[in-house]
Protein backbone atom coordinates (compact mmCIF):
# COMPACT_ATOMS: atom_id res chain seq x y z
CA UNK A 1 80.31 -8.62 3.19
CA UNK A 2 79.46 -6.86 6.80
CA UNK A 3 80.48 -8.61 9.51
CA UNK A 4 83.25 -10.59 8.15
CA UNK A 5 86.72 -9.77 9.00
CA UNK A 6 89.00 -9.05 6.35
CA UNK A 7 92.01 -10.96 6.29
CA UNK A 8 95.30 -9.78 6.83
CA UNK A 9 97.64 -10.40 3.93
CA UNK A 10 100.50 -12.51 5.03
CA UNK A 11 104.41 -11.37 4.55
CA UNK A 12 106.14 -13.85 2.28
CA UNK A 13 109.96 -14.49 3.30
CA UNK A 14 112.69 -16.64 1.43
CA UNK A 15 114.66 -17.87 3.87
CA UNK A 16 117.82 -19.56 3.50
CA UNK A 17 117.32 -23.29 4.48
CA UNK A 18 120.88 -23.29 6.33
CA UNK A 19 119.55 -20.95 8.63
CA UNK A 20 115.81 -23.11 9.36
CA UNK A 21 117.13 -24.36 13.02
CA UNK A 22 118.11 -20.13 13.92
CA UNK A 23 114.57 -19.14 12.68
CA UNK A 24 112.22 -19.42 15.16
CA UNK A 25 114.79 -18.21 17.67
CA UNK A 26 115.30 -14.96 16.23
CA UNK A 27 111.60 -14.27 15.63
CA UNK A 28 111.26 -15.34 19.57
CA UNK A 29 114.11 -12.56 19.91
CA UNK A 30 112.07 -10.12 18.87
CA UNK A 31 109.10 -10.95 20.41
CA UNK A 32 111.17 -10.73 23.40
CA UNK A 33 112.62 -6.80 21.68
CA UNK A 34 108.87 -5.62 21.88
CA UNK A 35 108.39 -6.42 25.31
CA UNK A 36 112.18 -4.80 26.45
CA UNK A 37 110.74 -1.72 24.30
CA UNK A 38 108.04 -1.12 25.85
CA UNK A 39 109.13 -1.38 29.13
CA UNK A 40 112.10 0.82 28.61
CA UNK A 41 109.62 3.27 27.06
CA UNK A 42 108.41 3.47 30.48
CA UNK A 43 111.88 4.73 32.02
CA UNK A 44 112.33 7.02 28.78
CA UNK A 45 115.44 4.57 28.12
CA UNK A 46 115.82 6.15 24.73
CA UNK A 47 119.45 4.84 24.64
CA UNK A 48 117.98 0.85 25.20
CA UNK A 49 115.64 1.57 22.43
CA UNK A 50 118.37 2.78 20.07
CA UNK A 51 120.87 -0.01 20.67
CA UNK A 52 117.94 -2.37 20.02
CA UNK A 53 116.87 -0.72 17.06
CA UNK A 54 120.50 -0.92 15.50
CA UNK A 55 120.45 -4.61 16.01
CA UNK A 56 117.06 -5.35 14.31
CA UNK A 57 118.66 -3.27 11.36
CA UNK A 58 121.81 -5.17 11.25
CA UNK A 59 119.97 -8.56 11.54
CA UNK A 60 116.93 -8.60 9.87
CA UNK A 61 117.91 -8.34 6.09
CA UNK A 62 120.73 -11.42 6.77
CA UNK A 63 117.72 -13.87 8.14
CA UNK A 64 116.12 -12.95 5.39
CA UNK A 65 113.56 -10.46 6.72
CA UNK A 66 113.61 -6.79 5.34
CA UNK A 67 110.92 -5.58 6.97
CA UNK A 68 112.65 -5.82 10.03
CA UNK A 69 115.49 -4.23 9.06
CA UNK A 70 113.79 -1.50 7.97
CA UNK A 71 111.55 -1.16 10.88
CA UNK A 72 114.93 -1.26 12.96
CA UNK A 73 116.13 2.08 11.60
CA UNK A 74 113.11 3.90 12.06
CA UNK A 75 112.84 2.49 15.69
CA UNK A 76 116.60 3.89 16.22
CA UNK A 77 115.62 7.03 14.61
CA UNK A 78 112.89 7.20 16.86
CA UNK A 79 115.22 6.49 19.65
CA UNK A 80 117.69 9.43 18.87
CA UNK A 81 114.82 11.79 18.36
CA UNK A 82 113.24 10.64 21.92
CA UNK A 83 109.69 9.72 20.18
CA UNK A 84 107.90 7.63 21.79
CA UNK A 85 104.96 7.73 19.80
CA UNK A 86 107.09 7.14 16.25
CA UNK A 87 108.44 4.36 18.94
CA UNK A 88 105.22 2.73 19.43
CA UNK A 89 104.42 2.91 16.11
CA UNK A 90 107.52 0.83 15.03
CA UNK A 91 106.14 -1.60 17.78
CA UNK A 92 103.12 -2.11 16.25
CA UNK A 93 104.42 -2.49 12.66
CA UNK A 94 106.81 -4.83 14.29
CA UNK A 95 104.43 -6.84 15.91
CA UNK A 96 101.79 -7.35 13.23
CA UNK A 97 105.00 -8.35 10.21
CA UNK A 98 105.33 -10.93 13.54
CA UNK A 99 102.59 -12.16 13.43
CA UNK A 100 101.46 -12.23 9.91
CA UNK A 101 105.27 -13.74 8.53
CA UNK A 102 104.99 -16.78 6.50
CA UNK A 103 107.84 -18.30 6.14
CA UNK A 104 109.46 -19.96 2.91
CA UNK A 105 112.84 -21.75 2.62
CA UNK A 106 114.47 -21.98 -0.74
């Protein structure tokens, strides 16, 4: 099969259907996290990155999305360790579980 792409597998999530009107917010939130990253990558704001990675850890398992969660800690671990590479590579693992979420409310 050269020349076709392969396509990425999507991420499954059961969400709770209370929480269908927050949804699209908080995935806009962190959206919006990546781009505050980044730029506070720039200023070495290891202390911005940290806080933010505590909050994706504390939030993402109770909308119903692990992987977020879990890429929260290592982005805060990053953060204490002043890592901006092991940053960026949270970024990017954040970004494509963005991107590839389907969502499913039951």
């Amino acid at each position: 099969m050269s020349g076709m792409k392969k396509l990425k597998e999507k991420f499954i999530a059961h969400v709770d259907p209370d929480l269908r009107d927050l949804i699209p917010g908080y995935l806009q939130n962190r959206q919006d996290d990546i781009k505050t990253i980044n730029d506070a990558l720039k200023v070495s704001d290891f202390d911005k990155i940290r806080t933010l990675g505590h909050s994706m850890r504390g939030s993402g398992g109770g909308y119903g999305f692990m992987p977020v969660s879990i890429i929260g800690e290592a982005i805060e671990k990053a953060a204490k360790e002043k890592n901006p590479d092991e940053v960026k590579n949270c970024l990017t693992e954040l970004s494509d579980f963005l991107e590839r979420v389907t969502l499913v409310y039951d």
